[in-house]
C-alpha atoms as a PDB file:
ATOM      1  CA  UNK A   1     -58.477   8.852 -11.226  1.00  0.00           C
ATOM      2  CA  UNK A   2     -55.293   7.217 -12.252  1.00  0.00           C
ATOM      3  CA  UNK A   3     -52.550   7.820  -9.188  1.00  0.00           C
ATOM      4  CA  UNK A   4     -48.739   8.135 -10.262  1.00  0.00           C
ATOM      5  CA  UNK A   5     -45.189   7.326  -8.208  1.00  0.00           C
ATOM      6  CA  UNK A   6     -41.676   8.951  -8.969  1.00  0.00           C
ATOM      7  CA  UNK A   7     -39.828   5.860  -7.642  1.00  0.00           C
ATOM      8  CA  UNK A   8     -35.751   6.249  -7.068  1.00  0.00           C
ATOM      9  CA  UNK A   9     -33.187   3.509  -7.207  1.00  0.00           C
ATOM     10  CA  UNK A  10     -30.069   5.331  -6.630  1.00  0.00           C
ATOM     11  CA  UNK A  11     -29.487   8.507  -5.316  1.00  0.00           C
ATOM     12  CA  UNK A  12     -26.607   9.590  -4.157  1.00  0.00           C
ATOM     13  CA  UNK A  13     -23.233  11.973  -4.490  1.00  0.00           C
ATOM     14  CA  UNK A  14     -19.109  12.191  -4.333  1.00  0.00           C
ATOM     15  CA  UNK A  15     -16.861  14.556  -4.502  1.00  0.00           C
ATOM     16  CA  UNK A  16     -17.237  15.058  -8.086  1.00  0.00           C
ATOM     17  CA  UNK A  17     -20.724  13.581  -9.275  1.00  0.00           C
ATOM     18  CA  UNK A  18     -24.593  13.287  -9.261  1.00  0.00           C
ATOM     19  CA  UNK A  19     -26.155  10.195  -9.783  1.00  0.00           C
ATOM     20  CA  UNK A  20     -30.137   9.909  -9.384  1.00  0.00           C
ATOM     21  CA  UNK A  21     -31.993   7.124 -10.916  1.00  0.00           C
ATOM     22  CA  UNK A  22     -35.189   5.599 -11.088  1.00  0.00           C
ATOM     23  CA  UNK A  23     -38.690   5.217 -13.074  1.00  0.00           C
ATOM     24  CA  UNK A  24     -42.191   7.052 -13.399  1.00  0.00           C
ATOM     25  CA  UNK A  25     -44.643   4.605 -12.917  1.00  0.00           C
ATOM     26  CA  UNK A  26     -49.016   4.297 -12.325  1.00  0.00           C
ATOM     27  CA  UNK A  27     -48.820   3.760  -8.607  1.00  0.00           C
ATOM     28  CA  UNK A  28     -50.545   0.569  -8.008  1.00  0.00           C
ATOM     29  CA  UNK A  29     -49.994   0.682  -4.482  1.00  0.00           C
ATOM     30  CA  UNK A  30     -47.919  -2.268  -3.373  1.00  0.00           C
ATOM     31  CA  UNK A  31     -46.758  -2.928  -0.194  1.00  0.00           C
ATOM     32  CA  UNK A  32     -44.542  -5.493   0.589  1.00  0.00           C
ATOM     33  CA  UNK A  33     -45.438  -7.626   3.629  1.00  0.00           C
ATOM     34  CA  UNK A  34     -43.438 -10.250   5.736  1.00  0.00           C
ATOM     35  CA  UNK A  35     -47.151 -11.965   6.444  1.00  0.00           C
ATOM     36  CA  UNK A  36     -48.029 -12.442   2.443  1.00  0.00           C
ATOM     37  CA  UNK A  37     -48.811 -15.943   1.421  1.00  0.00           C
ATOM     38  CA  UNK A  38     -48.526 -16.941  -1.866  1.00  0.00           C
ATOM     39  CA  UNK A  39     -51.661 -16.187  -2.922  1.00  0.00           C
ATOM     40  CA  UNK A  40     -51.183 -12.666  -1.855  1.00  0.00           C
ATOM     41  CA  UNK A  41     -47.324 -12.823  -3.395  1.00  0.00           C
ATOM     42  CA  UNK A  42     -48.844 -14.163  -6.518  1.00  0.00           C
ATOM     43  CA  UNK A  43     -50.923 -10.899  -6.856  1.00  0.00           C
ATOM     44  CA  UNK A  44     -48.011  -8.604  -5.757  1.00  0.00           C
ATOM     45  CA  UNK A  45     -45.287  -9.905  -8.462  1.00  0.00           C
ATOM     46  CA  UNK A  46     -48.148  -9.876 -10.663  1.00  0.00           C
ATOM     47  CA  UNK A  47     -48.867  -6.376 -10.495  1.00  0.00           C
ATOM     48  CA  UNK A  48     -44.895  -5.746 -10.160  1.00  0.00           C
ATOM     49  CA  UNK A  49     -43.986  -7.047 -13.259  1.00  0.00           C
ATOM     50  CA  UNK A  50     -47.079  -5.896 -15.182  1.00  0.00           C
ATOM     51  CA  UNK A  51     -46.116  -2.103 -13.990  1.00  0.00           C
ATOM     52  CA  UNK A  52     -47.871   0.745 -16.287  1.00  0.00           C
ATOM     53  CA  UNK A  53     -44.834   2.995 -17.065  1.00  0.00           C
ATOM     54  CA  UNK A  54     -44.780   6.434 -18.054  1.00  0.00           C
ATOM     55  CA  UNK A  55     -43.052   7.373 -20.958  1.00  0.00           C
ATOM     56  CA  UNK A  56     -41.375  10.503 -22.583  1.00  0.00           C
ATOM     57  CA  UNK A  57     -42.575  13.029 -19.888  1.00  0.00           C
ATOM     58  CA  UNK A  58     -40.714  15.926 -18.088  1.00  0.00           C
ATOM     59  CA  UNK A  59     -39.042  14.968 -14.751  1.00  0.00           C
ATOM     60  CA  UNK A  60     -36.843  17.637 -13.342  1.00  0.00           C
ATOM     61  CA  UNK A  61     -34.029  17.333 -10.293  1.00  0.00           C
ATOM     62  CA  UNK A  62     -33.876  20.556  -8.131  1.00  0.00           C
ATOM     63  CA  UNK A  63     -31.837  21.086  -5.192  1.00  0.00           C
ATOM     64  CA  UNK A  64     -30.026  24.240  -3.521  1.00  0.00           C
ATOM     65  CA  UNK A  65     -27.878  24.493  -6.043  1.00  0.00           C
ATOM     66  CA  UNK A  66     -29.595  22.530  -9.290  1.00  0.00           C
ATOM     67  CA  UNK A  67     -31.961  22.701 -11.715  1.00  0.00           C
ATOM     68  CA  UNK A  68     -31.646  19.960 -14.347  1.00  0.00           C
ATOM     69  CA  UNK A  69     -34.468  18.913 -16.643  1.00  0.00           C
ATOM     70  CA  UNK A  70     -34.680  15.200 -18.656  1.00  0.00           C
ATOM     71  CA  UNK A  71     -37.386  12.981 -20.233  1.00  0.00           C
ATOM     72  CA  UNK A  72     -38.237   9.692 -19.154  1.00  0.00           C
ATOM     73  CA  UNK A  73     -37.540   6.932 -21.982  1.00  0.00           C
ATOM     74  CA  UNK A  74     -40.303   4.829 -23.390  1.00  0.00           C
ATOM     75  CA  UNK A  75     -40.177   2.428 -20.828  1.00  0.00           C
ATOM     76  CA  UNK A  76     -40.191   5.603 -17.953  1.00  0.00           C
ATOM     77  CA  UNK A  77     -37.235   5.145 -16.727  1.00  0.00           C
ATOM     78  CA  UNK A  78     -34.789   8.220 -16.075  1.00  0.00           C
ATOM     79  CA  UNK A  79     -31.339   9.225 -14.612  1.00  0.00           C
ATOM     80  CA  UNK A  80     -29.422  12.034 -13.692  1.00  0.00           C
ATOM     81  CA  UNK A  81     -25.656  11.446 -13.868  1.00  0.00           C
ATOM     82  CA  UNK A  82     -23.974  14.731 -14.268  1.00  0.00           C
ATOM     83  CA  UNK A  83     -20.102  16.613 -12.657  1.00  0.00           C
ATOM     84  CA  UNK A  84     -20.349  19.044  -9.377  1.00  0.00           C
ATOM     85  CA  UNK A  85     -19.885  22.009 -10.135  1.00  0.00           C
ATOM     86  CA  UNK A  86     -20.194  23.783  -6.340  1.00  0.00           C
ATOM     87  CA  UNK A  87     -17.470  22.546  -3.647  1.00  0.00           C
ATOM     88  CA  UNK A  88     -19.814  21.313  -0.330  1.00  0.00           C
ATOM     89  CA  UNK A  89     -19.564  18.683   0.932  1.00  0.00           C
ATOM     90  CA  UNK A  90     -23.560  18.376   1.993  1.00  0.00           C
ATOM     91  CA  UNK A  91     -25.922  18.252  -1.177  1.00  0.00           C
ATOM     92  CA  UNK A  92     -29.250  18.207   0.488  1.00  0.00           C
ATOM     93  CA  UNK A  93     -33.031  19.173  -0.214  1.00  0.00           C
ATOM     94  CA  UNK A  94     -33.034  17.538  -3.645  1.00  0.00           C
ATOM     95  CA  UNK A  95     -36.353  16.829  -5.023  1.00  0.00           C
ATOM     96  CA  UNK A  96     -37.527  15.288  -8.179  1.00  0.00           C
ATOM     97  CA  UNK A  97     -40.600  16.808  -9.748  1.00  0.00           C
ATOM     98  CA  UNK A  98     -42.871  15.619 -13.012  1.00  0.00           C
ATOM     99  CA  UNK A  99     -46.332  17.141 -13.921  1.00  0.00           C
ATOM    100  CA  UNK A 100     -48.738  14.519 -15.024  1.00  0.00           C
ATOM    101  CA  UNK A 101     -52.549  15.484 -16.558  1.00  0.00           C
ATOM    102  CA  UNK A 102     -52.172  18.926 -14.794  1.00  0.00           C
ATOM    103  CA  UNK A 103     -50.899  17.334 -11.534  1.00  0.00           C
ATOM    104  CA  UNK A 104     -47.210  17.932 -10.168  1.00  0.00           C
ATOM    105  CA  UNK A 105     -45.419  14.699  -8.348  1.00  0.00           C
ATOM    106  CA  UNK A 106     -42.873  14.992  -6.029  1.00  0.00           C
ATOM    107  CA  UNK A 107     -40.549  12.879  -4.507  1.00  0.00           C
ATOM    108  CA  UNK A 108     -37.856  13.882  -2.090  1.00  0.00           C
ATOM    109  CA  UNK A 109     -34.130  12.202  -2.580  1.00  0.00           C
ATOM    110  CA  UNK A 110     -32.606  11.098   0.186  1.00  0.00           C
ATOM    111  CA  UNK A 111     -29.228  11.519  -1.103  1.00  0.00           C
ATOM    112  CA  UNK A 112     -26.304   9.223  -0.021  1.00  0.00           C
ATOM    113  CA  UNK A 113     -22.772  11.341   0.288  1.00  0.00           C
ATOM    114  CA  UNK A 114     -19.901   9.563  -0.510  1.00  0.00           C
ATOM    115  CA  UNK A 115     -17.429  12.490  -0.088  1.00  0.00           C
ATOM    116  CA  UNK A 116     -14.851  11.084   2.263  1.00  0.00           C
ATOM    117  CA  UNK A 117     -11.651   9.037   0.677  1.00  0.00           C
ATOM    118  CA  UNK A 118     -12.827   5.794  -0.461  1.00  0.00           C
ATOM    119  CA  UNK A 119      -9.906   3.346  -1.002  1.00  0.00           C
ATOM    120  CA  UNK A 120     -11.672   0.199  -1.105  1.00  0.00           C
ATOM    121  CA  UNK A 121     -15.337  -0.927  -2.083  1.00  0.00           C
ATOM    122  CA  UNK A 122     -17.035  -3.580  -3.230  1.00  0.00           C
ATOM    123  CA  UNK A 123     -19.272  -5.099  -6.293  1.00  0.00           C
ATOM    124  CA  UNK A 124     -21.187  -7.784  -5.777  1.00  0.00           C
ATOM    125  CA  UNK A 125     -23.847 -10.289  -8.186  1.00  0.00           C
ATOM    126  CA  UNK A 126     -26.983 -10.599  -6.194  1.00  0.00           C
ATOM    127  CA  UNK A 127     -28.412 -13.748  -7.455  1.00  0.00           C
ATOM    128  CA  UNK A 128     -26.661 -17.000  -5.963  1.00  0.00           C
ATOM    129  CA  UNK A 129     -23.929 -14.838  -4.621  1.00  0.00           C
ATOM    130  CA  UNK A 130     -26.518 -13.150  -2.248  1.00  0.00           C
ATOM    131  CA  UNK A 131     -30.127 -14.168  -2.468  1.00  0.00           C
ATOM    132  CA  UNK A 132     -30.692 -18.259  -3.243  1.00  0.00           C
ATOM    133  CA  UNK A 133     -32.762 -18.439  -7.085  1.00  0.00           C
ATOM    134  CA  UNK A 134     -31.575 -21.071  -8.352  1.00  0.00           C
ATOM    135  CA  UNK A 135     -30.752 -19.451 -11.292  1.00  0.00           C
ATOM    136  CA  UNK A 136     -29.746 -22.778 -12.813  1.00  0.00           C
ATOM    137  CA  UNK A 137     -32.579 -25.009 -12.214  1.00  0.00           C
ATOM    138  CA  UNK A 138     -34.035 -26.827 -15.153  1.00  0.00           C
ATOM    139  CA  UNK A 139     -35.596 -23.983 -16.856  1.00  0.00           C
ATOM    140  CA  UNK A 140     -35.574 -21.948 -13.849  1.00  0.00           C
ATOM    141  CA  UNK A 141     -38.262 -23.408 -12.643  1.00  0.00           C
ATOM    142  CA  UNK A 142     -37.574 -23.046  -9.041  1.00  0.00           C
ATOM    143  CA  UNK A 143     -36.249 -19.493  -9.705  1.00  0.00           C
ATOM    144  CA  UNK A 144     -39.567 -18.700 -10.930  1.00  0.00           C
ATOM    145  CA  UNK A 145     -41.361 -20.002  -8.025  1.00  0.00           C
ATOM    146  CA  UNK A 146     -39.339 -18.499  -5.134  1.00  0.00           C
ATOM    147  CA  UNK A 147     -40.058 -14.788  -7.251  1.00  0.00           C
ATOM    148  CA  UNK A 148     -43.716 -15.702  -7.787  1.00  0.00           C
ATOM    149  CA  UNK A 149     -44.663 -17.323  -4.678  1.00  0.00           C
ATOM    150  CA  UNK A 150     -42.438 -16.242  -1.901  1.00  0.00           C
ATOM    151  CA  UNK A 151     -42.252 -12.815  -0.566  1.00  0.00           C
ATOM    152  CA  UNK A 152     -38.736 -11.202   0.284  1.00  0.00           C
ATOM    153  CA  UNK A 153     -39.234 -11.920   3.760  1.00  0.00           C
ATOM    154  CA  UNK A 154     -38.841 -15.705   3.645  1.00  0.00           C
ATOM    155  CA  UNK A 155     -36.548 -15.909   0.993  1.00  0.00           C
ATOM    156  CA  UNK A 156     -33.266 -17.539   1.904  1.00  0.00           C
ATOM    157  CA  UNK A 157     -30.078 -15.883   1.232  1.00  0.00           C
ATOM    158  CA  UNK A 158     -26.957 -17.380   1.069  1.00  0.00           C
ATOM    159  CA  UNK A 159     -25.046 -19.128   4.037  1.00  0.00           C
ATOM    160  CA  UNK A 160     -22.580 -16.443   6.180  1.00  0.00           C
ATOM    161  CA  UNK A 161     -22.993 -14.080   2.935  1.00  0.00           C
ATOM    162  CA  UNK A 162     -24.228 -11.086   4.890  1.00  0.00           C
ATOM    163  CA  UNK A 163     -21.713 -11.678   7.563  1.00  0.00           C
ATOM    164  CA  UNK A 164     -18.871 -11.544   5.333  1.00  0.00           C
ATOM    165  CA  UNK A 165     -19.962  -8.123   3.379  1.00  0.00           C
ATOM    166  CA  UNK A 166     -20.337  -6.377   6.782  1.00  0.00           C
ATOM    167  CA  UNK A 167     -16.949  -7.407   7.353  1.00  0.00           C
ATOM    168  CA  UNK A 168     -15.689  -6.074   3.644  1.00  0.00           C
ATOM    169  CA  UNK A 169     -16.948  -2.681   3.817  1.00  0.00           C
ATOM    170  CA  UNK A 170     -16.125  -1.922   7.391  1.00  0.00           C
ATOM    171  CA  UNK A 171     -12.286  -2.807   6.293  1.00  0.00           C
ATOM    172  CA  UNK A 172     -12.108   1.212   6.360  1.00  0.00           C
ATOM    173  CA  UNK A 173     -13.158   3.749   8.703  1.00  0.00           C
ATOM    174  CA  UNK A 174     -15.486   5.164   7.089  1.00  0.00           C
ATOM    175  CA  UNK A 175     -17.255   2.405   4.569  1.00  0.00           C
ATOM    176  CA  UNK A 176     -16.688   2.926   1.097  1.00  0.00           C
ATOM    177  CA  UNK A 177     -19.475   1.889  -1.710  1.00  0.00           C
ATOM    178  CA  UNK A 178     -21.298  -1.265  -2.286  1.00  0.00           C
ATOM    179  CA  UNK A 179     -22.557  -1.687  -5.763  1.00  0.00           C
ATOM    180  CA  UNK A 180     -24.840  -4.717  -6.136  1.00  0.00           C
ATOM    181  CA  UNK A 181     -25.801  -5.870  -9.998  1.00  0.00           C
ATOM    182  CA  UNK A 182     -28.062  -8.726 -11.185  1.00  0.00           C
ATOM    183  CA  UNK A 183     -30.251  -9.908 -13.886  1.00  0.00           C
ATOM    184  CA  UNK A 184     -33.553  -9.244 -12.254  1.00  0.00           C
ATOM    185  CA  UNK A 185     -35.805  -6.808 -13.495  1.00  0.00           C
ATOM    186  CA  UNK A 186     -36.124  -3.426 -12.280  1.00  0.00           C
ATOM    187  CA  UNK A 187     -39.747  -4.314 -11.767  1.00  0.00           C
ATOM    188  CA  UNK A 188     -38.588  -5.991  -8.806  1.00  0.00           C
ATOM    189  CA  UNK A 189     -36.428  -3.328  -7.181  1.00  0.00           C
ATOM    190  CA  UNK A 190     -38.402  -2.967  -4.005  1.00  0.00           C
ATOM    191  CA  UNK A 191     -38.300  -6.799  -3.072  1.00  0.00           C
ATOM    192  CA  UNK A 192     -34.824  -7.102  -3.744  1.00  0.00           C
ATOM    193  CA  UNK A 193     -33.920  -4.376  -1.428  1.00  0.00           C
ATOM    194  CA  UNK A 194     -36.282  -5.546   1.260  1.00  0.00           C
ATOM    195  CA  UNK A 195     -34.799  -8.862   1.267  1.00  0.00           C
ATOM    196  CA  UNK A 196     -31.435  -7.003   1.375  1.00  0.00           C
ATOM    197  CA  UNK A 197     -32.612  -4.887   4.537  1.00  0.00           C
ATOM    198  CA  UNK A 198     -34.590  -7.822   5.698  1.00  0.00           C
ATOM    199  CA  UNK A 199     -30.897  -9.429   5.951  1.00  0.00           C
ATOM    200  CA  UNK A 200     -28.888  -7.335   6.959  1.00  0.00           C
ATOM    201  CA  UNK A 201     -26.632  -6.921   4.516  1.00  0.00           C
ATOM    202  CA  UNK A 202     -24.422  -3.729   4.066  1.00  0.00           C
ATOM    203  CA  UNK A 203     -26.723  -0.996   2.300  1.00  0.00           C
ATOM    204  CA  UNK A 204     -25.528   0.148  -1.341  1.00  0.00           C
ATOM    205  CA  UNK A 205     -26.299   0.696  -4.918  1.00  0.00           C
ATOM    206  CA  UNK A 206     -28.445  -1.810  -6.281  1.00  0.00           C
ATOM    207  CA  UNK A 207     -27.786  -2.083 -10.419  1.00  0.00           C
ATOM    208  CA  UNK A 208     -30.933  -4.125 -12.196  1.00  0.00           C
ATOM    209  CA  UNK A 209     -31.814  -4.187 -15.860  1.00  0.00           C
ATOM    210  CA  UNK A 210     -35.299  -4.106 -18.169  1.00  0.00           C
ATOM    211  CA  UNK A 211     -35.959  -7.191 -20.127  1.00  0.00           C
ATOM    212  CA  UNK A 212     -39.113  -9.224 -21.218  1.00  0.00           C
ATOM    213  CA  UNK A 213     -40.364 -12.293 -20.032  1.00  0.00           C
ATOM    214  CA  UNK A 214     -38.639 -14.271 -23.198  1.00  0.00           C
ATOM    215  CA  UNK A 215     -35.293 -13.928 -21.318  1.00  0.00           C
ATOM    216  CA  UNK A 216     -36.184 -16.693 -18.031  1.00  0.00           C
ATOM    217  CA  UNK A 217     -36.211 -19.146 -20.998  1.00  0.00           C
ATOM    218  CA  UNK A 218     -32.647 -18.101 -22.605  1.00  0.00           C
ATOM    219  CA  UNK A 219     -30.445 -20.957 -21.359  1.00  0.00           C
ATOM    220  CA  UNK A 220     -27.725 -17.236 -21.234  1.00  0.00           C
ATOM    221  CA  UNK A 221     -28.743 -14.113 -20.304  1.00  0.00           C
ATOM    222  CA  UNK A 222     -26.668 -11.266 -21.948  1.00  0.00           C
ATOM    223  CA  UNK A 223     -24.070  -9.987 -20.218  1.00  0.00           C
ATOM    224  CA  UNK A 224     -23.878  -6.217 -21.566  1.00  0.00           C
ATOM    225  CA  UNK A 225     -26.069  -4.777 -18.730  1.00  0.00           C
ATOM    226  CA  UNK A 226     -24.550  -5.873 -16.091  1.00  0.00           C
ATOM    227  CA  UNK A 227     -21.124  -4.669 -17.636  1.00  0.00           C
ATOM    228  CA  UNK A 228     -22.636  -1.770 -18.251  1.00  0.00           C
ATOM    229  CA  UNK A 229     -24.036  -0.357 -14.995  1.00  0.00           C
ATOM    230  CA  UNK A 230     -20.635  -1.245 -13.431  1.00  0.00           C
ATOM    231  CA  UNK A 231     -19.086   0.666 -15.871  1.00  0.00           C
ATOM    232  CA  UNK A 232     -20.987   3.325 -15.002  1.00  0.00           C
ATOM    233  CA  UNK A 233     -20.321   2.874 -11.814  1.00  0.00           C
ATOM    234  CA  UNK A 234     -16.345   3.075 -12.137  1.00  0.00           C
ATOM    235  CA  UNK A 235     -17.038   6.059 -13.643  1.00  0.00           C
ATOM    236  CA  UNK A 236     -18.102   7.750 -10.863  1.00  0.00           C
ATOM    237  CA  UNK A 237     -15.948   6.269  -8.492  1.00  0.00           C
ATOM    238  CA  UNK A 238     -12.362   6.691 -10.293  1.00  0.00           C
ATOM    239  CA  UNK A 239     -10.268   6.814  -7.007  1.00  0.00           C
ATOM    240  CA  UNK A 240     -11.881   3.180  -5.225  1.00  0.00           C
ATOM    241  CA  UNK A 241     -10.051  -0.637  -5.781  1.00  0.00           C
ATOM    242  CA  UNK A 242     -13.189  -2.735  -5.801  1.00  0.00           C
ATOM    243  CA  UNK A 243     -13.362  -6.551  -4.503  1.00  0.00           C
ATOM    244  CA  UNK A 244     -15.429  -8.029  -7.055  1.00  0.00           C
ATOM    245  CA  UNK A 245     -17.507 -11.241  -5.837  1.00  0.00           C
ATOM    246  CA  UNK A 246     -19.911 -13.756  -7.781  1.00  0.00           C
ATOM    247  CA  UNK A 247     -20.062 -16.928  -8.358  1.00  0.00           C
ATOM    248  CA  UNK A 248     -20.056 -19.821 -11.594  1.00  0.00           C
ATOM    249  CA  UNK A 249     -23.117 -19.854 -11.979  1.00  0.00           C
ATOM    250  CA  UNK A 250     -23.350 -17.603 -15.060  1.00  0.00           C
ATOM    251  CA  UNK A 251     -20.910 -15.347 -16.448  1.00  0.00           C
ATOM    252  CA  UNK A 252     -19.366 -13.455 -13.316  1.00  0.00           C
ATOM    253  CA  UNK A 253     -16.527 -13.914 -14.035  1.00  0.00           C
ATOM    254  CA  UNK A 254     -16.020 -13.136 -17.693  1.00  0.00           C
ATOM    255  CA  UNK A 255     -17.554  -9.789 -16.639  1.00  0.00           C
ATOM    256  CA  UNK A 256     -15.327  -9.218 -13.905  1.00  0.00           C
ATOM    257  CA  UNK A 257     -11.925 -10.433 -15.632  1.00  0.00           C
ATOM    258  CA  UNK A 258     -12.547  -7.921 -19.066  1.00  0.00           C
ATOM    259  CA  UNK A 259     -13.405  -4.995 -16.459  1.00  0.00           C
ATOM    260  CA  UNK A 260     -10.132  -5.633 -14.578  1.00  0.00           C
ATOM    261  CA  UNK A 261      -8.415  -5.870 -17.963  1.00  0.00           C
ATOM    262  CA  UNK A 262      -9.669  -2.603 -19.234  1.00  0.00           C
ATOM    263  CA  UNK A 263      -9.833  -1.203 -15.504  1.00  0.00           C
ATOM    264  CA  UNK A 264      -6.956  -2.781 -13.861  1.00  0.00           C
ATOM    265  CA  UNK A 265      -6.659   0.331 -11.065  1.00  0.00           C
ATOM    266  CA  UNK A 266      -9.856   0.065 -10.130  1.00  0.00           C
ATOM    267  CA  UNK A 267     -10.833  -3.720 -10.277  1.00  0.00           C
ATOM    268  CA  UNK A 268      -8.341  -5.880  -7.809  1.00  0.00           C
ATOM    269  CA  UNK A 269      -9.625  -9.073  -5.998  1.00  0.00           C
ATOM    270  CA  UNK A 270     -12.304 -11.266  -7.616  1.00  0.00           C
ATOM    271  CA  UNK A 271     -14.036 -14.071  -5.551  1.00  0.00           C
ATOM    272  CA  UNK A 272     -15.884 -16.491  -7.028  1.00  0.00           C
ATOM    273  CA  UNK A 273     -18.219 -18.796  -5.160  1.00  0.00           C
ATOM    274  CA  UNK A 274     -18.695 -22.692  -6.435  1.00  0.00           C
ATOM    275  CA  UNK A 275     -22.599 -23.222  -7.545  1.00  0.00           C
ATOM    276  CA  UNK A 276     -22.248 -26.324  -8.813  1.00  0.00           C
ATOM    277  CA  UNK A 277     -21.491 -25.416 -12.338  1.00  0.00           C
ATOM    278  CA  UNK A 278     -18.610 -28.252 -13.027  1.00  0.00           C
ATOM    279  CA  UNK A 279     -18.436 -27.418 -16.775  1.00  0.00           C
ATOM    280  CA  UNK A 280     -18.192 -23.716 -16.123  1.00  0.00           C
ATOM    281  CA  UNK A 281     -15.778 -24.187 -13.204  1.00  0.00           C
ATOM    282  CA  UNK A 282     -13.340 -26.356 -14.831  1.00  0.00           C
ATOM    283  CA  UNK A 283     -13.863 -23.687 -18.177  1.00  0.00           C
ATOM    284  CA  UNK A 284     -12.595 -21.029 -15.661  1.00  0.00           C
ATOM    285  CA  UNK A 285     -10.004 -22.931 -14.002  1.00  0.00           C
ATOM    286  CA  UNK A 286      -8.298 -23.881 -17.182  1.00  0.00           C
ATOM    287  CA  UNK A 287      -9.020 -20.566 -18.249  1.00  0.00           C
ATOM    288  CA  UNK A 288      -6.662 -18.585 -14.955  1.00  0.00           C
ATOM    289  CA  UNK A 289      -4.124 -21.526 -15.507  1.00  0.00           C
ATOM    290  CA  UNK A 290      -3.405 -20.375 -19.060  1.00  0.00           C
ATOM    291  CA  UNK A 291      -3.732 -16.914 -18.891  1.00  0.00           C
ATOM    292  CA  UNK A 292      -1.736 -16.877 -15.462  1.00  0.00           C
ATOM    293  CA  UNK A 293      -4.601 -14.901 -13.831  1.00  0.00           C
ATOM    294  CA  UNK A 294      -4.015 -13.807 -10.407  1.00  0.00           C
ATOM    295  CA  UNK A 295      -5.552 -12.558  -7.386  1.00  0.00           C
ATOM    296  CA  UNK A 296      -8.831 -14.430  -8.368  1.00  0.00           C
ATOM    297  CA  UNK A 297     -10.081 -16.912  -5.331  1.00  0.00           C
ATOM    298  CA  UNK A 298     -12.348 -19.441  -6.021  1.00  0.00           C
ATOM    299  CA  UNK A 299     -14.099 -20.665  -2.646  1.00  0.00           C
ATOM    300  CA  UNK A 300     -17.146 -23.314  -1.593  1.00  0.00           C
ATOM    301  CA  UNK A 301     -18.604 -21.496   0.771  1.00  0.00           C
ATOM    302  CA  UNK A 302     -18.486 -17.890   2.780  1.00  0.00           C
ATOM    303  CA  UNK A 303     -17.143 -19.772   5.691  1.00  0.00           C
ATOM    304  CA  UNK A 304     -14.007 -19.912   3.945  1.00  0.00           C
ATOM    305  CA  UNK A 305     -13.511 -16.296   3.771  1.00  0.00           C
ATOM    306  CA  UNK A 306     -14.267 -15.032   7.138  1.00  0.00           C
ATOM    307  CA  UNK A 307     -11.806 -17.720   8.569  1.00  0.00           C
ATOM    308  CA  UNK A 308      -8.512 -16.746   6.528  1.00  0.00           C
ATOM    309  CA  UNK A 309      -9.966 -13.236   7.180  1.00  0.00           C
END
């Protein structure tokens, strides 16, 4: 008999908002292990990007003081984005529910509060700015391999990166939100935040999109998801100056300069590591030159930042 998973991505609350997202899925039972060769990571991405999705089927959100019913889309993914309407500051026992061939599925949210004052926060590209793909490599061959064949565990991530976002989000008291966005596929949600945990780096909001397999060959990805999740995520957090980091190895920074044009309270400082790209660095340098862009920093290496910090 066919076994199914609620899984969440984000799930968390402010002041004023809801936000629960995530996908209905046949549980296929993976399990992510820091002893998997790559015959056994081979079999795991396999199964994780070949997921069997459930689509257009009740899910409902409950809690103390909710009751909210949605659909899943026909690729089973859901969310839950909706304004407080009660005034306390703890949202707890929040539960997502869907009834599958007679069977109810629940899953209990561990919601995140983000109720205090949140002045500063940061959003972040995960690929190349966090986690090394080699998103550039001739056609992405060796990104390919390190997803195929590598488990989280042993992937490398980038030199002094997690040092320097602990250092960001404690700037405050209390630490205000990290949004991370990328590329990858939500099919590969759980290694990306295991390699995250794995590494120490401050936790967050991790922001991924759904594409097919045509994409890896694109010599440029689209940027509209990524735009669009941060968006989003603005939305909800209308009172907090974000840091925006990446790096030149895709298209970081157009994102991050029209969001600061359109959000210009909300976006401040943009940092920008080097990958290499000459002909998209020297495009970008001409580029703040011109348009006398400021507050933008472009930097070699992490190292760089935590000293003038």
């Amino acid at each position: 008999m066919d076994k199914y998973q609620i899984q969440i991505y984000a799930q968390f609350y402010t002041k004023s908002h809801v936000f629960v997202q995530g996908r209905l899925l046949k549980d296929r039972g993976l399990r992510l292990d820091a002893n998997q060769g790559i015959f056994s990571s081979l079999i795991s991405t396999g199964l994780r990007l070949l997921s069997r999705k459930v689509p257009y089927t009740k899910i409902t959100l409950k809690s103390q003081y909710y009751e909210i019913h949605s659909q899943t889309d026909d690729e089973g993914y859901f969310h839950f984005l909706f304004e407080r309407t009660e005034t306390a500051d703890i949202l707890d026992d929040v539960q997502l529910s869907s009834e599958i061939k007679t069977k109810t599925y629940v899953q209990a949210c561990n919601m995140r509060a983000y109720v205090h004052k949140m002045p500063h926060g940061i959003i972040s590209d995960i690929d190349d700015t966090l986690l090394v793909t080699h998103v550039n490599s001739r056609f992405r061959l060796r990104m390919l391999y390190n997803t195929i064949f590598v488990n989280p565990f042993k992937r490398s991530p980038v030199k002094n990166a997690s040092r320097f976002y602990r250092m960001m989000v404690n700037k405050t008291e209390l630490p205000g939100p990290a949004i991370y966005v990328s590329n990858s596929p939500w099919n590969l949600y759980d290694y990306i935040q295991a390699f995250m945990n794995y590494n120490k780096f401050p936790s967050g909001i991790i922001q991924l999109r759904d594409f097919g397999f045509f994409l890896l060959w694109k010599k440029r990805i689209p940027s509209t998801a990524k735009y669009n999740a941060i968006t989003r995520m603005l939305s909800i957090f209308t009172d907090t100056k974000f840091t925006c980091i990446g790096d030149l190895a895709e298209q970081d920074y157009d994102i991050y300069t029209s969001l600061r044009e359109k959000y210009p309270n909300q976006i401040g400082q943009i940092i920008l590591i080097l990958a290499g790209n000459l002909k998209n660095e020297k495009r970008i340098r001409q580029h703040i030159v011109n348009n006398k862009i400021d507050n933008i920093r472009l930097v070699n290496h992490y190292s760089e930042l935590l000293e003038n910090d």
